[in-house]
N, C-alpha and C. Protein backbone atom coordinates (compact mmCIF):
# COMPACT_ATOMS: atom_id res chain seq x y z
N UNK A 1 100.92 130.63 161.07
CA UNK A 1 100.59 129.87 159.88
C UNK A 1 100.17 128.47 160.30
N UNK A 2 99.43 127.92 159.58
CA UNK A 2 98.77 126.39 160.16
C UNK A 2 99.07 125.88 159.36
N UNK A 3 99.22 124.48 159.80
CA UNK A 3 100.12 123.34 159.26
C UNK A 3 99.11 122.75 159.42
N UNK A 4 98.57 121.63 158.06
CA UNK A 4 98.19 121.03 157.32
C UNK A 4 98.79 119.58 157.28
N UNK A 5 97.62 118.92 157.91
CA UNK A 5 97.91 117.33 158.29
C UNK A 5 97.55 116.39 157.29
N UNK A 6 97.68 115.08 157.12
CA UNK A 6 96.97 114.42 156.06
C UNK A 6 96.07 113.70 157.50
N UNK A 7 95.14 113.78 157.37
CA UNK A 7 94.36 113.08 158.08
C UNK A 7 94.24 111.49 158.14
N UNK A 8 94.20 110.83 159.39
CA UNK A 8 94.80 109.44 159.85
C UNK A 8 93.71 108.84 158.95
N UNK A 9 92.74 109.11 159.49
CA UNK A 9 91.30 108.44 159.11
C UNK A 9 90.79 108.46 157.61
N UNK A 10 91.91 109.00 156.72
CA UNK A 10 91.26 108.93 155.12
C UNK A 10 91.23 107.35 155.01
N UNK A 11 90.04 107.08 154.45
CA UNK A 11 89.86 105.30 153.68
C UNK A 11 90.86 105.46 152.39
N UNK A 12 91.92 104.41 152.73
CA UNK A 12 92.53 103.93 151.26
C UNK A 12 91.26 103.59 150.52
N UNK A 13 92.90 103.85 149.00
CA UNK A 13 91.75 103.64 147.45
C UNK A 13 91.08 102.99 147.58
N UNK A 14 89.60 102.69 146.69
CA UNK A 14 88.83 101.35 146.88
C UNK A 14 89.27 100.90 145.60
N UNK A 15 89.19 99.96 145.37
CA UNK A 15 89.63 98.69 143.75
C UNK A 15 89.11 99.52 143.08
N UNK A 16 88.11 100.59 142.72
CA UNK A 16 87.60 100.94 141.68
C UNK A 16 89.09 101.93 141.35
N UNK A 17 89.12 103.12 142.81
CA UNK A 17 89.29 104.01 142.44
C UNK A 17 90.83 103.90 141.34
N UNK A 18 91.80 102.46 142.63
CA UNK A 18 92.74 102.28 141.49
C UNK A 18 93.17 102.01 140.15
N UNK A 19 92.13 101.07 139.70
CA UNK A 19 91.79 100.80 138.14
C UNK A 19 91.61 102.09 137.80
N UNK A 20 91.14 103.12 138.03
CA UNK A 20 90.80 104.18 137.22
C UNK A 20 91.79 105.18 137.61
N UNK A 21 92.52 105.35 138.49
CA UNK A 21 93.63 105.86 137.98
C UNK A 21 95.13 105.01 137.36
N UNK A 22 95.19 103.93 137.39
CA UNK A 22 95.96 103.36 136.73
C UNK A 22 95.61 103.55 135.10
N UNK A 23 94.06 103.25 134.97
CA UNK A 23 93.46 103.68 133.72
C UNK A 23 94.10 105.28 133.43
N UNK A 24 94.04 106.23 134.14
CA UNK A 24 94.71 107.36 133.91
C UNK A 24 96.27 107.21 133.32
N UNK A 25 96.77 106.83 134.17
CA UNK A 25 98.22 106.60 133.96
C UNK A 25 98.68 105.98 132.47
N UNK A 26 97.84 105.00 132.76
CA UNK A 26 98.20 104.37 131.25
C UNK A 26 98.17 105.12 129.81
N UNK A 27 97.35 106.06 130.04
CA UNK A 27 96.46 106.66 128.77
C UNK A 27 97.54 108.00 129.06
N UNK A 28 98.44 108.52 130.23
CA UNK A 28 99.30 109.78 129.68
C UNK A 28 100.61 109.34 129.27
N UNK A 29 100.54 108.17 129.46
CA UNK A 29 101.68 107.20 129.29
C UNK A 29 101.54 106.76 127.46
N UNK A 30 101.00 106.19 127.07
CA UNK A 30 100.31 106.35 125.35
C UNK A 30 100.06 107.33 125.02
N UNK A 31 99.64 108.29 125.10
CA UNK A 31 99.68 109.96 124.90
C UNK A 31 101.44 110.12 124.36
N UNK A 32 102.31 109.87 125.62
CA UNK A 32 104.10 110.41 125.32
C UNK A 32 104.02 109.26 124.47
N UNK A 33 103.79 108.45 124.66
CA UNK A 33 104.69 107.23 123.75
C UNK A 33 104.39 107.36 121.96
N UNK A 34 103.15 107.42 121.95
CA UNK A 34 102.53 107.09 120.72
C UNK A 34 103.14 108.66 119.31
N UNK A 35 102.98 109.53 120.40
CA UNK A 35 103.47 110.57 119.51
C UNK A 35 105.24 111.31 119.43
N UNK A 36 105.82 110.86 119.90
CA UNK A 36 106.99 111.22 119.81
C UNK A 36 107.61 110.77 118.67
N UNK A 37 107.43 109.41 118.21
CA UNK A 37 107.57 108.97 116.66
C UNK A 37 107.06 109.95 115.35
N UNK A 38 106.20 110.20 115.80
CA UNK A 38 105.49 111.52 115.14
C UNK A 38 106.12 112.46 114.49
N UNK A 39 106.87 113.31 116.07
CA UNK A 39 107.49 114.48 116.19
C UNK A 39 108.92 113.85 115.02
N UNK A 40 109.59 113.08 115.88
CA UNK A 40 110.78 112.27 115.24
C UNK A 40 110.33 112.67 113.58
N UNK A 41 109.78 111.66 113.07
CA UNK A 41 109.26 111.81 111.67
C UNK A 41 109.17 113.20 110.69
N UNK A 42 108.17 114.05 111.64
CA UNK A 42 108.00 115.52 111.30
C UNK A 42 109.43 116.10 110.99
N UNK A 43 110.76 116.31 111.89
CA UNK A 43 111.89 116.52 111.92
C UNK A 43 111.99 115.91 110.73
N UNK A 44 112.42 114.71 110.45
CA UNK A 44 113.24 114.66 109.36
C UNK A 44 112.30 115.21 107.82
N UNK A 45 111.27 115.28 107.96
CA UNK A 45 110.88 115.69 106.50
C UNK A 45 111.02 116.84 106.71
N UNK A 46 110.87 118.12 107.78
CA UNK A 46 111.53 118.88 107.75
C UNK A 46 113.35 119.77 107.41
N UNK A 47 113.73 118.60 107.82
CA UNK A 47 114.87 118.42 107.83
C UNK A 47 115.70 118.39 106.30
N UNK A 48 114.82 117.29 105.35
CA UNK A 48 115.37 116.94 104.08
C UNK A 48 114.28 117.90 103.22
N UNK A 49 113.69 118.70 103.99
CA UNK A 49 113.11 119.75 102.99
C UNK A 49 114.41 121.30 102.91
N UNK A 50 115.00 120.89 103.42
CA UNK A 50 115.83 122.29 104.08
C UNK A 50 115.04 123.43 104.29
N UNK A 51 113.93 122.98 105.71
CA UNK A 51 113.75 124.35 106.22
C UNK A 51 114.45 125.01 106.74
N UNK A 52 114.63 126.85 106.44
CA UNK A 52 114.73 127.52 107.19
C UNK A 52 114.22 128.21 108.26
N UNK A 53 114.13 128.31 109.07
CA UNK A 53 113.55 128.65 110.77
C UNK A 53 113.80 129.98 111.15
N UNK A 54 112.90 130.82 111.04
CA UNK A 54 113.18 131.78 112.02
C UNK A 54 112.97 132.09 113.20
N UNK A 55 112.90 132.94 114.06
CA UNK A 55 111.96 133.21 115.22
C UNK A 55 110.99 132.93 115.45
N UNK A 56 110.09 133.05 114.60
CA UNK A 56 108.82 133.16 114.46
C UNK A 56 108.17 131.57 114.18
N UNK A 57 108.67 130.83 113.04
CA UNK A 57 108.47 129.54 113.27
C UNK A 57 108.51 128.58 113.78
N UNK A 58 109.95 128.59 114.79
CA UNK A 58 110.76 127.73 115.98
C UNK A 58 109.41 128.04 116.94
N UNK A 59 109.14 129.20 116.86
CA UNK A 59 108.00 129.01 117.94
C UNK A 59 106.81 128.26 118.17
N UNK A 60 106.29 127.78 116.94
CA UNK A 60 105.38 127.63 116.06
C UNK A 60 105.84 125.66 116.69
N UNK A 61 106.78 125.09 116.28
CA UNK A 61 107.30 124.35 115.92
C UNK A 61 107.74 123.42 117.42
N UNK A 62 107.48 122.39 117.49
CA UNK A 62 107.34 121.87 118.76
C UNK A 62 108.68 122.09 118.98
N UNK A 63 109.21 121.83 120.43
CA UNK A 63 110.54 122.55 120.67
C UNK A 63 111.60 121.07 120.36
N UNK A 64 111.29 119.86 120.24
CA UNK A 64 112.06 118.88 119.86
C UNK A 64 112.32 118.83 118.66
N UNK A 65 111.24 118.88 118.04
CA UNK A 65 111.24 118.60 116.28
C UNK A 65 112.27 120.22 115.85
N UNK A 66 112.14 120.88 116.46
CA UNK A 66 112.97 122.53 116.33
C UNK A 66 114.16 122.16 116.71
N UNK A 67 114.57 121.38 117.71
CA UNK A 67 116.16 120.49 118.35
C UNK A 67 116.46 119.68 116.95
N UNK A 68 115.66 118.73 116.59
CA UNK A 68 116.30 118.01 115.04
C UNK A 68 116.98 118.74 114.17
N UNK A 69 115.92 119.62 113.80
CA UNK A 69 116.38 120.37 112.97
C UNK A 69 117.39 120.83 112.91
N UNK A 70 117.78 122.01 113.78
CA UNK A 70 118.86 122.84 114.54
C UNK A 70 119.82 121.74 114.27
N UNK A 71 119.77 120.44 114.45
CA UNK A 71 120.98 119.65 114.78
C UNK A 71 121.50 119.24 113.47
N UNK A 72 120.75 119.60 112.06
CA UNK A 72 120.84 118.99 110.99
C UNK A 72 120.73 117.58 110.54
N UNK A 73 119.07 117.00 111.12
CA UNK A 73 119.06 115.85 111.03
C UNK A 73 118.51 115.46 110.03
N UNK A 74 119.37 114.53 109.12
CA UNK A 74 119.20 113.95 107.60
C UNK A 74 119.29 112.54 107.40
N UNK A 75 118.37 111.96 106.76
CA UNK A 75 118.48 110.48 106.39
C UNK A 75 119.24 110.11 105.44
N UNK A 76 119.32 111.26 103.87
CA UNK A 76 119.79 111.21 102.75
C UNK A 76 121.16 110.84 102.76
N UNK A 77 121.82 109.94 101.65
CA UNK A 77 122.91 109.74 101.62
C UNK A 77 124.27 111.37 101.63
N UNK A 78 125.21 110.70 102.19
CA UNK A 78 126.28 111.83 101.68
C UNK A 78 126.14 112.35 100.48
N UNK A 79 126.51 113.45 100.10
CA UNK A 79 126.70 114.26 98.52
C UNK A 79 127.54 113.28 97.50
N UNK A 80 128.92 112.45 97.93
CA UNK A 80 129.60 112.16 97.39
C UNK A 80 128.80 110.86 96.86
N UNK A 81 128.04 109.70 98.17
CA UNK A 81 127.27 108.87 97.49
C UNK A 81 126.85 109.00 96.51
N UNK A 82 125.47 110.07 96.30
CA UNK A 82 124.41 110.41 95.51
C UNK A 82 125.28 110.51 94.27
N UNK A 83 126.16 111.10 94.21
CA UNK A 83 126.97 111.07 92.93
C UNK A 83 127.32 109.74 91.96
N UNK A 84 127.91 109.20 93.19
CA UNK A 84 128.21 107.86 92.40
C UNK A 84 127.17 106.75 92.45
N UNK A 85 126.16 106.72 92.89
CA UNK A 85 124.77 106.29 92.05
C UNK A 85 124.05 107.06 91.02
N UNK A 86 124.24 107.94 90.93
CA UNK A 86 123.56 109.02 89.72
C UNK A 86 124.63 108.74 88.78
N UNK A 87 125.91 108.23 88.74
CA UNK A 87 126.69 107.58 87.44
C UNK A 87 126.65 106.24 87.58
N UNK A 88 126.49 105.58 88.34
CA UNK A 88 126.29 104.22 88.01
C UNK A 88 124.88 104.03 87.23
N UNK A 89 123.53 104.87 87.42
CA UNK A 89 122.20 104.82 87.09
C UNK A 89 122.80 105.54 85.75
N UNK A 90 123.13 106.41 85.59
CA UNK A 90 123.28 107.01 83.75
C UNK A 90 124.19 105.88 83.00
N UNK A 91 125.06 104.83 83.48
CA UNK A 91 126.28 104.41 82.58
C UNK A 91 125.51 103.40 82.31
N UNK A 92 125.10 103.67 80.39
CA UNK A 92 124.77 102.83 79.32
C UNK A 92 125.85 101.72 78.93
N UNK A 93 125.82 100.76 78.38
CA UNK A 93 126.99 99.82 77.75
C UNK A 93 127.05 100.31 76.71
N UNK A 94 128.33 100.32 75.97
CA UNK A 94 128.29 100.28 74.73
C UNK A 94 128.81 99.80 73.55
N UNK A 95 126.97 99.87 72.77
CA UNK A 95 126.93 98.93 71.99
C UNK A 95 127.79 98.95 69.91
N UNK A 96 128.07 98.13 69.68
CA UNK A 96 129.15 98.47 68.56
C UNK A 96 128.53 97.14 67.64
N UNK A 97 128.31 98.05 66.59
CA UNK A 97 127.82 97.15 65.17
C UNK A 97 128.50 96.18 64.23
N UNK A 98 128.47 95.06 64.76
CA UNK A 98 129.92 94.27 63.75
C UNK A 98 129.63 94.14 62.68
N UNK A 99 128.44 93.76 61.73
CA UNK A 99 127.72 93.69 60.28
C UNK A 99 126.76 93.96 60.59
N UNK A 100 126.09 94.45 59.64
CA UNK A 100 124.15 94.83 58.82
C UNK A 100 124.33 93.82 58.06
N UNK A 101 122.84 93.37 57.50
CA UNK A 101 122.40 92.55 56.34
C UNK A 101 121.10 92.33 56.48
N UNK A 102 120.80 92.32 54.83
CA UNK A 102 119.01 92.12 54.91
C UNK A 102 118.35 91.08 55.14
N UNK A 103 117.27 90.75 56.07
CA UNK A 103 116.89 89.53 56.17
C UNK A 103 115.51 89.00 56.07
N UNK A 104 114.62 88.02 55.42
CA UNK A 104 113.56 87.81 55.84
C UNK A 104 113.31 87.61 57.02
N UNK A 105 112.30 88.19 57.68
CA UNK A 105 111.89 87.55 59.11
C UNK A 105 110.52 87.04 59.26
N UNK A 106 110.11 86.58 59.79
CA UNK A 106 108.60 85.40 60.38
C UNK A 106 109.07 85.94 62.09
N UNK A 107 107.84 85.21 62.64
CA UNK A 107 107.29 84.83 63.84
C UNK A 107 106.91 83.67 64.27
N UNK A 108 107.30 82.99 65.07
CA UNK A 108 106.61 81.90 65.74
C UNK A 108 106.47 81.84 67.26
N UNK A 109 106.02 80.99 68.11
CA UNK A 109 105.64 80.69 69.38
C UNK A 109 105.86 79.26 69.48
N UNK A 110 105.74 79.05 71.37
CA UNK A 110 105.71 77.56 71.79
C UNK A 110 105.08 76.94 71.16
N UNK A 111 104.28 76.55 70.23
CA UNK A 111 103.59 75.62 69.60
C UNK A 111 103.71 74.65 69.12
N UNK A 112 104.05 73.18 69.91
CA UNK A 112 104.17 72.17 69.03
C UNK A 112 104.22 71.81 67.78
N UNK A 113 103.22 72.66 67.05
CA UNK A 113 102.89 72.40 65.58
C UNK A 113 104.06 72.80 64.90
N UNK A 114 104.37 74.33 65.51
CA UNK A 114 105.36 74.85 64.75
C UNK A 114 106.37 74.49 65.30
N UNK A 115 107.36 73.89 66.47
CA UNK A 115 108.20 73.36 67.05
C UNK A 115 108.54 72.01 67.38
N UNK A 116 108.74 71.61 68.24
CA UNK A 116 108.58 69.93 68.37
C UNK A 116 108.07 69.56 69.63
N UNK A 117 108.42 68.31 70.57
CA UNK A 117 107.32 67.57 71.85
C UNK A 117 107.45 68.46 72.93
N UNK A 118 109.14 69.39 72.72
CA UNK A 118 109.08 70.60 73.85
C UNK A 118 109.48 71.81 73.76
N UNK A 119 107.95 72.23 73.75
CA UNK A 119 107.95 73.72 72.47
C UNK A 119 109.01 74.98 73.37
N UNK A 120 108.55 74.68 74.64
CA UNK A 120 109.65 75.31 75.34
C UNK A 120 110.43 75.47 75.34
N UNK A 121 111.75 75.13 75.11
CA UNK A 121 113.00 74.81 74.86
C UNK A 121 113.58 74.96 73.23
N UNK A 122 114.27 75.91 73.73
CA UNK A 122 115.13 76.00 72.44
C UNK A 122 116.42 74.96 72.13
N UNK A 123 116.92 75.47 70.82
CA UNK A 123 117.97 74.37 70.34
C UNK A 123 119.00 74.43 71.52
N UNK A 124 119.08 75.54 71.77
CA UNK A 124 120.37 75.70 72.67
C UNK A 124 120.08 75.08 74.23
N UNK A 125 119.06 74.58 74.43
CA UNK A 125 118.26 74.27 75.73
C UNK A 125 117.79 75.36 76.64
N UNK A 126 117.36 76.82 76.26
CA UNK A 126 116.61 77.61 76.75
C UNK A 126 115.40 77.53 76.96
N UNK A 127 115.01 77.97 78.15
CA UNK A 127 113.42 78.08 78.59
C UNK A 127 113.00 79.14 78.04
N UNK A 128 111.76 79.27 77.17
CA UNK A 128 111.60 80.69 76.49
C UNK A 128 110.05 81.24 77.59
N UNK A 129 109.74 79.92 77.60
CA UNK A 129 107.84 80.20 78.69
C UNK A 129 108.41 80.96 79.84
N UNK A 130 109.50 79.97 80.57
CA UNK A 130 110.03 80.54 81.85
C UNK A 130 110.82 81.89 81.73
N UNK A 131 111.31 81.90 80.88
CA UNK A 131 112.12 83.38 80.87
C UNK A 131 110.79 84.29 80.44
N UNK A 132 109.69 84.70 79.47
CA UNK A 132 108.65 85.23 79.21
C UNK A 132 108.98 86.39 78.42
N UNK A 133 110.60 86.44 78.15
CA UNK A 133 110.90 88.26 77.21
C UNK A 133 110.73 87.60 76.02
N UNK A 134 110.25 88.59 75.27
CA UNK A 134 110.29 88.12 73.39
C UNK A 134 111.45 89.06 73.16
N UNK A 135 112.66 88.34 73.35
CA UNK A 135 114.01 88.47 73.37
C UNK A 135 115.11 87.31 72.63
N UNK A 136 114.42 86.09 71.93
CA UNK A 136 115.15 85.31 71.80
C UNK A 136 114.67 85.04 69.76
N UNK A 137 115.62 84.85 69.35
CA UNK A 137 115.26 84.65 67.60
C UNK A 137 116.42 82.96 67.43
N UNK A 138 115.57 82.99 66.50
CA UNK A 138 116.10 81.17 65.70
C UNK A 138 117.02 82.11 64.40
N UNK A 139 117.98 81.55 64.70
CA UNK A 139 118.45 81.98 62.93
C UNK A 139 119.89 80.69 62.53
N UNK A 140 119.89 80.11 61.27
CA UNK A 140 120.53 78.66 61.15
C UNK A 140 122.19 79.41 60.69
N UNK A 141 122.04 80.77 60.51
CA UNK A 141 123.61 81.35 59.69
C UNK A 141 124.17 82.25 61.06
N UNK A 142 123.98 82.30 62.21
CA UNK A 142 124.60 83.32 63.38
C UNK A 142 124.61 82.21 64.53
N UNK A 143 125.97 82.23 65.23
CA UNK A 143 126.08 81.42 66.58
C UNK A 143 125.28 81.53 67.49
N UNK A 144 124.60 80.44 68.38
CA UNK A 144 124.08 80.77 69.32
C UNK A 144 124.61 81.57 70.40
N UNK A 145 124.30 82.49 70.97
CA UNK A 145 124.08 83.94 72.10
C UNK A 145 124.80 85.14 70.93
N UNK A 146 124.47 84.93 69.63
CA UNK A 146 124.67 85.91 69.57
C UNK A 146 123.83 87.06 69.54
N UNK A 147 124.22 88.75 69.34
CA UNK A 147 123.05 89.46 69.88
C UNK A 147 122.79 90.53 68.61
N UNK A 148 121.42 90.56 68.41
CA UNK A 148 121.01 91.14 67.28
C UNK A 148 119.81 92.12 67.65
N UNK A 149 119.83 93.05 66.74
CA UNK A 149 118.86 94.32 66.68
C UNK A 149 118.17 94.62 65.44
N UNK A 150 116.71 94.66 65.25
CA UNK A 150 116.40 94.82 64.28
C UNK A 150 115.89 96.53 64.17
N UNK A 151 116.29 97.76 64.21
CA UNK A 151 116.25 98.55 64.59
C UNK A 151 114.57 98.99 63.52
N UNK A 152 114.74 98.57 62.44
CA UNK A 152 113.37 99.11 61.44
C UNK A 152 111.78 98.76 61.68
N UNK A 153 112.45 97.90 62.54
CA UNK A 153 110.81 97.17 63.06
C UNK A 153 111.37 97.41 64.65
N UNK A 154 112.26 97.01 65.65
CA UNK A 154 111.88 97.19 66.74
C UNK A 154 113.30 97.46 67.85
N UNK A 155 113.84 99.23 66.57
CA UNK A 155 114.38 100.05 67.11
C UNK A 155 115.84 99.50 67.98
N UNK A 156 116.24 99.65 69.60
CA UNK A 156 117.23 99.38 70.08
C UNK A 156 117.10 98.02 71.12
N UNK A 157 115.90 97.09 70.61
CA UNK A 157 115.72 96.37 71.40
C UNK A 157 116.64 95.02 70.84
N UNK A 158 117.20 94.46 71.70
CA UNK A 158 118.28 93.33 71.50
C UNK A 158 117.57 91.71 71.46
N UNK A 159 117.85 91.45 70.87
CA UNK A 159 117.55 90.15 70.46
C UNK A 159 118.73 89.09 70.92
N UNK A 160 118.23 87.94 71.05
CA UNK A 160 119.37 86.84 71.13
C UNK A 160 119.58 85.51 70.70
N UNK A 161 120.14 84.90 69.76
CA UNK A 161 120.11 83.93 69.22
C UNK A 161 119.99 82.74 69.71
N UNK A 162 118.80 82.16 70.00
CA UNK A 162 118.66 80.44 70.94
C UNK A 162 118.42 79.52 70.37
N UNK A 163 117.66 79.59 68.87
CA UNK A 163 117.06 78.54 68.47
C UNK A 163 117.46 78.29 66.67
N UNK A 164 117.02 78.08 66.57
CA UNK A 164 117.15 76.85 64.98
C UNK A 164 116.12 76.83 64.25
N UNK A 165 115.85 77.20 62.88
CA UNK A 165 114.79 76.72 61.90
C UNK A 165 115.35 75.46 61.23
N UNK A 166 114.17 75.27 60.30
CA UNK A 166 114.29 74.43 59.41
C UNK A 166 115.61 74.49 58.27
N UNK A 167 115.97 73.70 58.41
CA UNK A 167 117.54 73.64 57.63
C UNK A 167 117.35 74.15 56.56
N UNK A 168 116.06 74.31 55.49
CA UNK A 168 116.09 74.97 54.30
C UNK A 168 115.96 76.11 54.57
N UNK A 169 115.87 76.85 56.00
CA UNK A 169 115.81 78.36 56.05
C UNK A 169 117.08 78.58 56.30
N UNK A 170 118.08 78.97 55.32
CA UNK A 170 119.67 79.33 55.90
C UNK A 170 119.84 80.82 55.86
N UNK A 171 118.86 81.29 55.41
CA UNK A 171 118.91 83.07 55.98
C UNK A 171 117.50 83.91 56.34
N UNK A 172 117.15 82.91 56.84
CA UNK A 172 116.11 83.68 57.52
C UNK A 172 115.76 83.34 59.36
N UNK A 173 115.47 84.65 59.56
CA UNK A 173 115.42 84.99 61.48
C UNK A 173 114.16 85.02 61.50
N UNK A 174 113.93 83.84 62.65
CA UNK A 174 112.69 83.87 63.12
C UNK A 174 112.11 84.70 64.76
N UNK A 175 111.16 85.38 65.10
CA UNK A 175 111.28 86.06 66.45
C UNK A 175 110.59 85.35 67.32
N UNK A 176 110.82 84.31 68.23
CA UNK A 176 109.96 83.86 69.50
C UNK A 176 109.00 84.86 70.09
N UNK A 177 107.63 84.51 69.77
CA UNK A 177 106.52 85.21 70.52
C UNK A 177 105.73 84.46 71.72
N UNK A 178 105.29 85.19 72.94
CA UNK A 178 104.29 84.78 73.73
C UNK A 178 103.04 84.07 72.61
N UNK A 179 102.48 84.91 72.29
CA UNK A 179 101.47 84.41 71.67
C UNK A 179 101.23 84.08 70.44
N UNK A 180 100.43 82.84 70.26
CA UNK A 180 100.34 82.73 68.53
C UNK A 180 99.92 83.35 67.62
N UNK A 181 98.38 84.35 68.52
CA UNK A 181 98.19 85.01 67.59
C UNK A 181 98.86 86.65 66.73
N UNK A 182 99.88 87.24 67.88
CA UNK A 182 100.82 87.81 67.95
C UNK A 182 101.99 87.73 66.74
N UNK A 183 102.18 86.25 66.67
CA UNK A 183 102.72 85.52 65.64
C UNK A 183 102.55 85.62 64.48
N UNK A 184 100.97 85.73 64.09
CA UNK A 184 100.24 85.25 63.37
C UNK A 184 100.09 86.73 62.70
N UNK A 185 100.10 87.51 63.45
CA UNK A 185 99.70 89.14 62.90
C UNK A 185 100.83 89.55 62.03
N UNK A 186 102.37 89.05 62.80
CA UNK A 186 103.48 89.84 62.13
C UNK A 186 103.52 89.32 60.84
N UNK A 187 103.08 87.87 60.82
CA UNK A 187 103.41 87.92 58.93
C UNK A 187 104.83 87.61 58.78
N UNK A 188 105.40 88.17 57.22
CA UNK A 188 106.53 87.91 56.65
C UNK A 188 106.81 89.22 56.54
N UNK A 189 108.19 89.83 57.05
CA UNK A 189 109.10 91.30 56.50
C UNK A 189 110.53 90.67 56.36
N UNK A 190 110.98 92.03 55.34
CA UNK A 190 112.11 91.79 55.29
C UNK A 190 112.62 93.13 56.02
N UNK A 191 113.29 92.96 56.69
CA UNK A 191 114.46 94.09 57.32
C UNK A 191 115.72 94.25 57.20
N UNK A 192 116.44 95.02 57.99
CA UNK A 192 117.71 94.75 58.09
C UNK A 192 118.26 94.53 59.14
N UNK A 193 119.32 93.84 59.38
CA UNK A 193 119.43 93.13 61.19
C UNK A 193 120.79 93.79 61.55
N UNK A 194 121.04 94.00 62.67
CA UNK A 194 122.23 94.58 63.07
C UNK A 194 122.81 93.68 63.67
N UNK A 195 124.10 93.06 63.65
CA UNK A 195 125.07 91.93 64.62
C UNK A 195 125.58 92.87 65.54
N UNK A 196 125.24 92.70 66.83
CA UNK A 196 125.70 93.36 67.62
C UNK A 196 126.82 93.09 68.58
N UNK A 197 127.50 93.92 69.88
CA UNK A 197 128.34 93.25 70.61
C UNK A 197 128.49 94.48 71.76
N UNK A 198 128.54 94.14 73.18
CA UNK A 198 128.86 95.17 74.04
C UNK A 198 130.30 95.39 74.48
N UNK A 199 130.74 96.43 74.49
CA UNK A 199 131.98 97.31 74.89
C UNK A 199 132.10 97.31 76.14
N UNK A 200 133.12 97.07 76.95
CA UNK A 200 133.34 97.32 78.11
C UNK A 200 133.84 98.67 78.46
């Protein structure tokens, strides 16, 4: 059998040849790197899909992302978690009706004309621009924060007492609007108002 020398006289790499296999190297080197995150990834959506695997698919199935699996790899919270966010997300407050009574209601907005030098600000010193909910009503006969619902015009949405009319309005609720002309549309109704209060 003959034995096979490396010959003395081979010329080392020339500068090219090394750049271009370093260029090699680099590029099987980004090849592993770039896709193993991939695989990783693939596993777990596999994973939180609850595939089942048979023979036939494991084969199919790169042999790492088939190792995740097998291993039961899951991102999802415990069972017991999911529970107690799925009752913290359903638990409503509840709400309890202290009086009804009928009331005229209006509309107004920030408007100087209809307010005073800082239309912003309610009696109680609330920002109504900065806060932006049409959540807040003037009424001169209910304490300020208290919380009201006009359910006939606008169902289970809560209202809150910040501001003040004109002293000759002693039973009538006015609704803070973004806009004037908004304001301007609702007009005069009479409804009925619900005094509300939350339950612990």
């Amino acid at each position: 059998m003959k034995k096979f020398k490396i010959s003395e006289d081979l010329v080392p790499l020339s500068r090219r040849q090394r750049t271009v296999l370093t260029l090699i190297i680099a590029c099987v080197f980004q090849f592993v790197l770039f896709f193993t995150p991939v695989l990783a990834a693939e596993a777990v959506t596999l994973a939180q899909g609850d595939i089942k695997m048979d023979s036939t698919s494991k084969s199919e199935i790169d042999p790492i992302v088939a190792s995740l699996i097998e291993n039961n790899l899951s991102t999802s919270l415990p069972e017991a978690a999911e529970e107690e966010i799925l009752e913290e997300d359903n638990t409503k407050p509840t709400i309890q009706v202290i009086r009804t009574s009928t009331h005229t209601i209006t509309a107004y907005n920030s408007d100087p004309a209809q307010t005073d030098d800082t239309p912003c600000i309610t009696a109680n010193g609330f920002n109504v621009c900065k806060h932006g909910e049409e959540d807040t009503i003037a009424a001169n006969f209910l304490k300020f924060g208290t919380k009201v619902r006009i359910p006939e015009l606008y169902g289970d949405h809560i209202f809150v007492v910040r501001d003040r009319m004109n002293k000759r309005y002693s039973d009538r609720v006015d609704i803070w609007m973004k806009e004037k002309t908004d304001a301007r549309q609702f007009g005069v109704k009479v409804a009925k108002i619900e005094v509300v209060e939350f339950i612990d």
